[in-house]
Protein backbone atom coordinates (compact mmCIF):
# COMPACT_ATOMS: atom_id res chain seq x y z
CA UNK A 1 0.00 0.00 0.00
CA UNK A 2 1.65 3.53 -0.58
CA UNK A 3 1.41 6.06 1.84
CA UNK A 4 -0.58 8.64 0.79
CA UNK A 5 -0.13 12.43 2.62
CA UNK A 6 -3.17 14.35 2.71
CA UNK A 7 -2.73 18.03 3.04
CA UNK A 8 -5.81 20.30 4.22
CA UNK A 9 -5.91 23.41 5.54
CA UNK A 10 -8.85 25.59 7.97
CA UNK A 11 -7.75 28.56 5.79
CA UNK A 12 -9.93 26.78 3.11
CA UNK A 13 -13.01 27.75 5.10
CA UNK A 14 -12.37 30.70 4.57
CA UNK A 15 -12.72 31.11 0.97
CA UNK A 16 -16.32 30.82 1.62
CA UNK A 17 -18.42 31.66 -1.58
CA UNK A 18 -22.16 31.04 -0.46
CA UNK A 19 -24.51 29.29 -2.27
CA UNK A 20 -21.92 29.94 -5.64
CA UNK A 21 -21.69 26.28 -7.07
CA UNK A 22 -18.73 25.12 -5.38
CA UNK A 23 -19.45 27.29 -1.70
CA UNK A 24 -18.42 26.65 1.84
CA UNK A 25 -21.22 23.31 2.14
CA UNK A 26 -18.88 21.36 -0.31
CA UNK A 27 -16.10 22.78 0.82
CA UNK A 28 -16.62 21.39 4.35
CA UNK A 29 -16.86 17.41 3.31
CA UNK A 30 -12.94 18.22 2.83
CA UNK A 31 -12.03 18.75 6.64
CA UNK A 32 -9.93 15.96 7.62
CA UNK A 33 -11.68 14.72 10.68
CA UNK A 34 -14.38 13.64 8.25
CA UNK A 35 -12.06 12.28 5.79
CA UNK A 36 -9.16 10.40 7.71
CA UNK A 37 -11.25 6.96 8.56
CA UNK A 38 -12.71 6.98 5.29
CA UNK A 39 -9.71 5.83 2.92
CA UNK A 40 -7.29 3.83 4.42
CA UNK A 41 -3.65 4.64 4.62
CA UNK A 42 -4.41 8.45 4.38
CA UNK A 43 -2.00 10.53 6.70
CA UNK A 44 -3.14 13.77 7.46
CA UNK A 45 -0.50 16.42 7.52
CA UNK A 46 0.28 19.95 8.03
CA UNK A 47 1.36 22.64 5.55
CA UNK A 48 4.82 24.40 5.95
CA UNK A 49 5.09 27.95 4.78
CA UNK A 50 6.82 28.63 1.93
CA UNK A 51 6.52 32.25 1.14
CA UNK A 52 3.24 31.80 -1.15
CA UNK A 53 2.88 34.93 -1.36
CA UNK A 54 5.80 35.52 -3.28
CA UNK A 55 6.02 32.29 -4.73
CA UNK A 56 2.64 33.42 -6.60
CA UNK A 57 4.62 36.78 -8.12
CA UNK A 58 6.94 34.06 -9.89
CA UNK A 59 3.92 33.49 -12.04
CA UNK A 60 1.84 36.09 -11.75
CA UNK A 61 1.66 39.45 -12.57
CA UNK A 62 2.09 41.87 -9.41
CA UNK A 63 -1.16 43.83 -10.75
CA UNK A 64 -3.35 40.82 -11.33
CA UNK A 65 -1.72 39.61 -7.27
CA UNK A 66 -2.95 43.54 -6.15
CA UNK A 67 -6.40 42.96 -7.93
CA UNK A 68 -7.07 39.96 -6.58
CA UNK A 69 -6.18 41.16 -2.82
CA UNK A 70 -8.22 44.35 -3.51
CA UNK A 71 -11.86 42.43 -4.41
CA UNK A 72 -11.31 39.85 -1.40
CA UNK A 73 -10.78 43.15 0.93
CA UNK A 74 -14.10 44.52 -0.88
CA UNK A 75 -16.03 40.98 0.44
CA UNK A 76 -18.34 38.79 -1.58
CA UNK A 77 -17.26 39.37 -5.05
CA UNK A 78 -16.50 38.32 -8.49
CA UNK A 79 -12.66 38.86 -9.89
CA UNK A 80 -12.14 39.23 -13.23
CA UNK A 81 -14.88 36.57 -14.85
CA UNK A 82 -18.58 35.72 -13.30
CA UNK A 83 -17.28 32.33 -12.81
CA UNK A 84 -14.57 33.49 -9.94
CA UNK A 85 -16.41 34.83 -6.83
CA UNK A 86 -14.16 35.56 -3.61
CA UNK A 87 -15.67 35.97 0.09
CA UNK A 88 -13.72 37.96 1.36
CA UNK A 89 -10.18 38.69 2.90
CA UNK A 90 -10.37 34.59 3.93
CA UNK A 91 -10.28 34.10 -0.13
CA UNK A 92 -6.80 35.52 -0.64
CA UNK A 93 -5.90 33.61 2.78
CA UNK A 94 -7.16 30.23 1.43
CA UNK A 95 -5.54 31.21 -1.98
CA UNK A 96 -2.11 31.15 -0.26
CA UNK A 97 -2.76 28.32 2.16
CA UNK A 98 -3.41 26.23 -1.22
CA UNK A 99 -0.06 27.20 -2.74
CA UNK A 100 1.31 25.95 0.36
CA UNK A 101 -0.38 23.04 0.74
CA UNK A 102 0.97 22.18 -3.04
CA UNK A 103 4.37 23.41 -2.21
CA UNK A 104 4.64 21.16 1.22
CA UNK A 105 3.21 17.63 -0.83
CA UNK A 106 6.00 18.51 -3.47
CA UNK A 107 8.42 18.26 -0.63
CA UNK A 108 7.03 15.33 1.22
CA UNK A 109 6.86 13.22 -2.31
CA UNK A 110 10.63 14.51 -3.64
CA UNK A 111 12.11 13.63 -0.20
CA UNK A 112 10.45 9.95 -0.22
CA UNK A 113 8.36 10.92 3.47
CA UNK A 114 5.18 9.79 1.05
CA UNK A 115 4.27 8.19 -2.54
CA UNK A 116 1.93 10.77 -3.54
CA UNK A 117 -0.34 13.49 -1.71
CA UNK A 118 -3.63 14.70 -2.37
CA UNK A 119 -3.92 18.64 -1.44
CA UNK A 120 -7.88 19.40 -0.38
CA UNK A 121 -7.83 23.04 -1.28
CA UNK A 122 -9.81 26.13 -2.31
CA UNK A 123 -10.16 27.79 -4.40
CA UNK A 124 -8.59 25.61 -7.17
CA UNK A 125 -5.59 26.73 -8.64
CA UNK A 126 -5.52 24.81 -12.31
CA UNK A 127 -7.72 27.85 -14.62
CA UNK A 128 -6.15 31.38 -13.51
CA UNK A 129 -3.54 32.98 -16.27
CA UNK A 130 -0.64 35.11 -15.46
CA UNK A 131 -2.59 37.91 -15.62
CA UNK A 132 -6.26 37.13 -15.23
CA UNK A 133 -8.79 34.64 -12.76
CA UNK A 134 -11.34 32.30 -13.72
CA UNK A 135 -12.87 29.40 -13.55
CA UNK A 136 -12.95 29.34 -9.72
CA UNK A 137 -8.87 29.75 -9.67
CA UNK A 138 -7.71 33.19 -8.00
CA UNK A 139 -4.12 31.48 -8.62
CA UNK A 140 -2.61 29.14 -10.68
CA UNK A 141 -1.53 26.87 -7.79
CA UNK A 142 -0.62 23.94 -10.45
CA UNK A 143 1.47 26.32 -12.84
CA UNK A 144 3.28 27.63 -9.18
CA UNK A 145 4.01 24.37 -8.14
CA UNK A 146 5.75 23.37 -11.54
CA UNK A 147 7.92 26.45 -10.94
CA UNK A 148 9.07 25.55 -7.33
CA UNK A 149 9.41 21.73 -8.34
CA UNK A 150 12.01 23.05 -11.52
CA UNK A 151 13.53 25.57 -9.28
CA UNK A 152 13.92 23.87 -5.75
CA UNK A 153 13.76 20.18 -6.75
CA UNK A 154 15.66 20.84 -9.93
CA UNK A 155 13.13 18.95 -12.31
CA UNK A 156 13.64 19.99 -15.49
CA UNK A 157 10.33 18.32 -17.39
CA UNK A 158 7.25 18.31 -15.88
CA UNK A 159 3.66 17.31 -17.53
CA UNK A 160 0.74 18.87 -16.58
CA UNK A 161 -2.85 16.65 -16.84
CA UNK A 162 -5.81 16.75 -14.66
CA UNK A 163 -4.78 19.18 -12.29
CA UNK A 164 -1.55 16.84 -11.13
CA UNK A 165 1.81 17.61 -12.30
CA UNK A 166 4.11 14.41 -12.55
CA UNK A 167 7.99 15.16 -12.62
């Protein structure tokens, strides 16, 4: 059996969208208390910080990073597209707790402490551009991660399907 990390965050609640199609109700099934019995072998653990913040700025623009921050401060919102709505300031917190989360299974997998990790985040990070949201993704979380796994892990290719990126 491998041993699977599971990385989850409480900052996730706090990207909490309403009744928008993927709100706070789905966003709670995620918490690990409710999830650790349910698939054996899963190992709950914690997220290190990694700088997300700037981490982000090595993909995205600073402007698009400044809009982003400036419609979670305004509260329930939609950035750039109607299919990206933010809460609030706990949107741009969750944001950053997901690049984090990605950033910390990288390092778990790479150093051999697990055989793959699953990262229950919000938002999603697989839609946003350099310079523009959508499709639920305030960052691109997956295209941050590839970064960090070329520049700290010193993969050179990476491949990008389904929201995973294998090195």
């Amino acid at each position: 059996m491998s041993r699977a990390a599971y990385y989850w965050d409480r900052a996730s609640l706090g990207h909490d969208t309403g009744d928008f199609i993927e709100g706070i109700p789905r966003a709670e099934r995620l918490r690990p208390d409710r999830r650790a019995g349910a698939v054996p072998g899963l190992d709950h653990r914690s997220l290190r910080p990694h700088g997300a913040e700037e981490r982000v700025l090595r993909v995205h623009a600073k402007t698009h990073v400044e809009r982003v921050r400036r419609a979670c401060d305004r509260g329930p919102s939609l950035v750039d597209n109607p299919d990206t709505p933010v809460g609030g300031p706990g949107s741009f917190a969750a944001a950053l707790a997901a690049v984090d989360a990605a950033l910390t299974a990288a390092d778990a997998v790479m150093a051999g402490e697990a055989d793959n990790a699953f990262c229950a985040v919000r938002p999603p990070g697989h839609h946003a551009l350099p310079d523009y949201s959508m499709g639920f993704c305030l960052f691109a979380t997956i295209s941050i991660l590839a970064r960090y796994l070329q520049k700290e892990h010193g993969l050179r290719r990476l491949a990008k399907s389904g929201g995973m990126v294998m090195g």
